[in-house]
C-alpha atoms as a PDB file:
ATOM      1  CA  UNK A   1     113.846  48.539 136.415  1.00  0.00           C
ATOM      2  CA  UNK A   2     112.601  50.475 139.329  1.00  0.00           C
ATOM      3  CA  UNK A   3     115.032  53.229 140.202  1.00  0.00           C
ATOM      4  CA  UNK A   4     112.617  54.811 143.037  1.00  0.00           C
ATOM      5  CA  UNK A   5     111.179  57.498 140.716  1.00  0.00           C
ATOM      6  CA  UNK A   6     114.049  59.353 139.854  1.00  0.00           C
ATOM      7  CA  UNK A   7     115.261  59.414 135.860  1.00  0.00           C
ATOM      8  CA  UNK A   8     118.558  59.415 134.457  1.00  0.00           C
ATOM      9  CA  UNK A   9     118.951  62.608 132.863  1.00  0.00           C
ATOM     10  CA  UNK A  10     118.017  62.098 129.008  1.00  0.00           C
ATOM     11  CA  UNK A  11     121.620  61.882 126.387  1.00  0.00           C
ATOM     12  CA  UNK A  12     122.633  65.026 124.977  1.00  0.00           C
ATOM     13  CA  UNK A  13     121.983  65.076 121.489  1.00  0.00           C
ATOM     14  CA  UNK A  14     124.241  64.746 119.016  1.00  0.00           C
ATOM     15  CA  UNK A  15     124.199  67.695 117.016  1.00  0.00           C
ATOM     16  CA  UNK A  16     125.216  68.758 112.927  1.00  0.00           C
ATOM     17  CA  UNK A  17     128.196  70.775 113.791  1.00  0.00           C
ATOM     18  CA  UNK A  18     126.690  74.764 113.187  1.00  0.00           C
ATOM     19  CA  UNK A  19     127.206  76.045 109.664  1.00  0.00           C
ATOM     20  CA  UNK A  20     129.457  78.693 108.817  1.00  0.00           C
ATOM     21  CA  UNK A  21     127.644  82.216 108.595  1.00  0.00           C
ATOM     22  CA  UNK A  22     126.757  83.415 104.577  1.00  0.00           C
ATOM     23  CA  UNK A  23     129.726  85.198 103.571  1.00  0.00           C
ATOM     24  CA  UNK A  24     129.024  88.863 104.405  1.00  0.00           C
ATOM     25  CA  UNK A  25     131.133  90.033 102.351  1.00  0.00           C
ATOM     26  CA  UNK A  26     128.801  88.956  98.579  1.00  0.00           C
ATOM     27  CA  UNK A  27     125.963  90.430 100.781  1.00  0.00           C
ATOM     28  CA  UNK A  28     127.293  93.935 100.753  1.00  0.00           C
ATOM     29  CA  UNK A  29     128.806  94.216  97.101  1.00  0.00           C
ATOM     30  CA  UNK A  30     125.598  92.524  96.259  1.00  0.00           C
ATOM     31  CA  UNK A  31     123.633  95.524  98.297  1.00  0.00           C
ATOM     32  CA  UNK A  32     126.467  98.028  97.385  1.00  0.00           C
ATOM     33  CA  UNK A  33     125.628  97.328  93.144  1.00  0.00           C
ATOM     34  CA  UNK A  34     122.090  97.409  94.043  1.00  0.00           C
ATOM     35  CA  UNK A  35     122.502 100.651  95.423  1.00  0.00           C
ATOM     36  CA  UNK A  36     124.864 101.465  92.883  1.00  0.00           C
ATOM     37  CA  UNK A  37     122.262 100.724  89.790  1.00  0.00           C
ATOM     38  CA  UNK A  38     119.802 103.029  91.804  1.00  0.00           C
ATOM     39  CA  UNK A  39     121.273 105.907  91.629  1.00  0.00           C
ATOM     40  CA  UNK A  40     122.538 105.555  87.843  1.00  0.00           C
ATOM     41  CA  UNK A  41     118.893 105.234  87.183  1.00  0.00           C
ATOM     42  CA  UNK A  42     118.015 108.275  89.019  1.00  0.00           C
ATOM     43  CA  UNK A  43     120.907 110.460  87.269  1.00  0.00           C
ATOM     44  CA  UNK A  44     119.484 109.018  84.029  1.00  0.00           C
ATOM     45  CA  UNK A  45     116.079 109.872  85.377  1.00  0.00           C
ATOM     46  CA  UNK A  46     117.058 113.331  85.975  1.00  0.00           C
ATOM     47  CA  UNK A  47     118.559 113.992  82.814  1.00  0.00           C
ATOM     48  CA  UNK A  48     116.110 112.393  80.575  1.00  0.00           C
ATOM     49  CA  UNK A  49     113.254 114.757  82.954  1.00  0.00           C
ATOM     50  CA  UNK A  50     115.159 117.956  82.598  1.00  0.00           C
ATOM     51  CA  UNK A  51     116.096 117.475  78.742  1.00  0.00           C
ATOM     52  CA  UNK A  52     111.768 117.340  78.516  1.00  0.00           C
ATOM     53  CA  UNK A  53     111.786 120.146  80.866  1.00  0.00           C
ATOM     54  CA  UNK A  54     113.759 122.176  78.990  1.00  0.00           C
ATOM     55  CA  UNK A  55     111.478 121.337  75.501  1.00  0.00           C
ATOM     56  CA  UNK A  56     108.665 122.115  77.404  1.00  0.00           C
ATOM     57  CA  UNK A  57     110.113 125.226  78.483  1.00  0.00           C
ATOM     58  CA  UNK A  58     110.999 126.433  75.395  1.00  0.00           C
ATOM     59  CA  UNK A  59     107.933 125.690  73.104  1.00  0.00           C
ATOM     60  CA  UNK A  60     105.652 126.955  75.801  1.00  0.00           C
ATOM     61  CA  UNK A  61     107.598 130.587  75.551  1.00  0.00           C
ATOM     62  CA  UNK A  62     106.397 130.263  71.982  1.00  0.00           C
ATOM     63  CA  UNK A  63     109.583 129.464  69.998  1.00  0.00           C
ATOM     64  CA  UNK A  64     109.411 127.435  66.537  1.00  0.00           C
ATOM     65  CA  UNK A  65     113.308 126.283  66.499  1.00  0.00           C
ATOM     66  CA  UNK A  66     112.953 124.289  70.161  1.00  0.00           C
ATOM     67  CA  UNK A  67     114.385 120.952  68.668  1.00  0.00           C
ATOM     68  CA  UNK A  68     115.910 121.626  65.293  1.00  0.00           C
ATOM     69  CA  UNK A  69     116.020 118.411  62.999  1.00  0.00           C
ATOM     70  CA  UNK A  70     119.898 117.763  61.551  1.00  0.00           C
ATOM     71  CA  UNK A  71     119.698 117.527  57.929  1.00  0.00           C
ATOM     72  CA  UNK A  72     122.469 115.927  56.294  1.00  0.00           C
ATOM     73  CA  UNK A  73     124.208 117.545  53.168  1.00  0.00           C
ATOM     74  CA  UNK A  74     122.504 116.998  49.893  1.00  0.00           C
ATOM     75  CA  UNK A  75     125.405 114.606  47.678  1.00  0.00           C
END
């Protein structure tokens, strides 16, 4: 059918209704333990690297009894 050069305009697509944004709120107590994990690492970190510290310390000054060894009582 000749319509003198002009087109219909083309159907609107039918489209998926939009899907409902990730829940936000698992994102940030995901991100929040993440975070969380992080810095009990680093306080472990820091511990664990001053206890060796310390050792260090104390053997370089030229002490013998640095990290005395618990015997327990003879039965």
């Amino acid at each position: 059918m000749n319509d003198g050069g002009q087109r219909a305009p083309p159907e609107p697509e039918e489209r998926p209704p939009p899907r409902p944004p990730a829940d936000s709120r698992r994102t940030a107590v995901f991100g929040l333990l993440i975070a969380l994990l992080l810095v009990v690492l680093g306080l472990v970190l820091v511990k664990v690297l001053g206890d060796a510290g310390r050792l260090q310390d104390c053997v370089l000054s030229g002490r013998t009894n640095c990290a005395p060894i618990e015997v327990p009582p003879p039965q």
